[in-house]
Protein backbone atom coordinates (compact mmCIF):
# COMPACT_ATOMS: atom_id res chain seq x y z
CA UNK A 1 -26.05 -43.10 -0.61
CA UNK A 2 -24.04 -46.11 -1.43
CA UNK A 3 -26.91 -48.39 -0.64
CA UNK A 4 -28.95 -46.46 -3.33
CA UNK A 5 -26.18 -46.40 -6.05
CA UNK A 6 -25.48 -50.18 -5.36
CA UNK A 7 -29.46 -50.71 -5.74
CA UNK A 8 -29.03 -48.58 -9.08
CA UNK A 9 -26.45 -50.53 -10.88
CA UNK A 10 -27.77 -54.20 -9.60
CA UNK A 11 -31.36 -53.11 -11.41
CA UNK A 12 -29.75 -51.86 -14.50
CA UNK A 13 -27.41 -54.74 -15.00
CA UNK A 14 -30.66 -56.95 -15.03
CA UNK A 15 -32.52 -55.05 -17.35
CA UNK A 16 -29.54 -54.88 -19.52
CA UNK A 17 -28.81 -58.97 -18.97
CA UNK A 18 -32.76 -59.22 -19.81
CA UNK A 19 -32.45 -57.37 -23.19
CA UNK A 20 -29.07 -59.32 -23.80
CA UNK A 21 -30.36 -62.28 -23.27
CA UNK A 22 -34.07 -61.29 -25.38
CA UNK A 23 -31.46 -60.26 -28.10
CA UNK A 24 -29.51 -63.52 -28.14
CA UNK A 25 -32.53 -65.37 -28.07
CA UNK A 26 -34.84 -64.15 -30.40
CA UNK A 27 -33.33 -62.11 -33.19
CA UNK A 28 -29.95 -63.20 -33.04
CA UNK A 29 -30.73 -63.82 -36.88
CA UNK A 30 -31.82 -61.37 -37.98
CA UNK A 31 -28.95 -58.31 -36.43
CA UNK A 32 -27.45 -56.39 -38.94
CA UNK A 33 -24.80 -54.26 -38.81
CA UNK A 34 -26.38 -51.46 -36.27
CA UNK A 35 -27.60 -54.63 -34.50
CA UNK A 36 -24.47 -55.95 -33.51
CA UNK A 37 -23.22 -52.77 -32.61
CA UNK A 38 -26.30 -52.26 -30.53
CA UNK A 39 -25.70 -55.56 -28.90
CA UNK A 40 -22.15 -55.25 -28.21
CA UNK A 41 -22.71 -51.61 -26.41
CA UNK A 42 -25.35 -53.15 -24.11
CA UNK A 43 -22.49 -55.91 -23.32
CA UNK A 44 -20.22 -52.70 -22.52
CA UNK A 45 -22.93 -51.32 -20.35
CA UNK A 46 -23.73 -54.70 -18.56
CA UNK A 47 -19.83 -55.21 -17.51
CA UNK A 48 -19.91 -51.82 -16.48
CA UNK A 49 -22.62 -51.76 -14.10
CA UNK A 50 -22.01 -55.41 -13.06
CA UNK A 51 -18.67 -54.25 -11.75
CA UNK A 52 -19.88 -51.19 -10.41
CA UNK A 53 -22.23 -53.12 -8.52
CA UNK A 54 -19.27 -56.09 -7.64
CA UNK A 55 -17.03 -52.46 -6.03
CA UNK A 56 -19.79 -50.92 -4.75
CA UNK A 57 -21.18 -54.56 -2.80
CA UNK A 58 -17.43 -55.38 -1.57
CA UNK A 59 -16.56 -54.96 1.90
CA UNK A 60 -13.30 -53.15 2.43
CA UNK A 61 -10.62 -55.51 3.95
CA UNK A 62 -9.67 -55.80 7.71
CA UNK A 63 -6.77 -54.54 8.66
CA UNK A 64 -5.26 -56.57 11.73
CA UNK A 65 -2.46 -53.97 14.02
């Protein structure tokens, strides 16, 4: 199950780094208002699932007794 959720969040983070980056790109000039409030929540959503991915990808630390 963790394997599945991990695969989950690395796919969305690149589709949501693709449309970033498609945004940036291409039609940074012409955002308006809506635009740039579009753009900023895929940026949310992109942190989001990059560090859910980063937690979920992290082995837990070895404890030496």
């Amino acid at each position: 199950m963790k394997r599945i959720a991990l695969i989950f969040c690395i796919v969305l983070s690149l589709i949501l780094f693709i449309r970033i980056f498609r945004i940036l790109w291409y039609d940074f000039s012409r955002l308006t208002d809506y635009g740039f409030g579009y753009l900023a929540g895929s940026v949310i959503l992109f942190l989001l699932f990059a560090s859910f991915s980063y937690l979920l990808a992290r082995k837990p630390a070895q404890r030496d007794n």
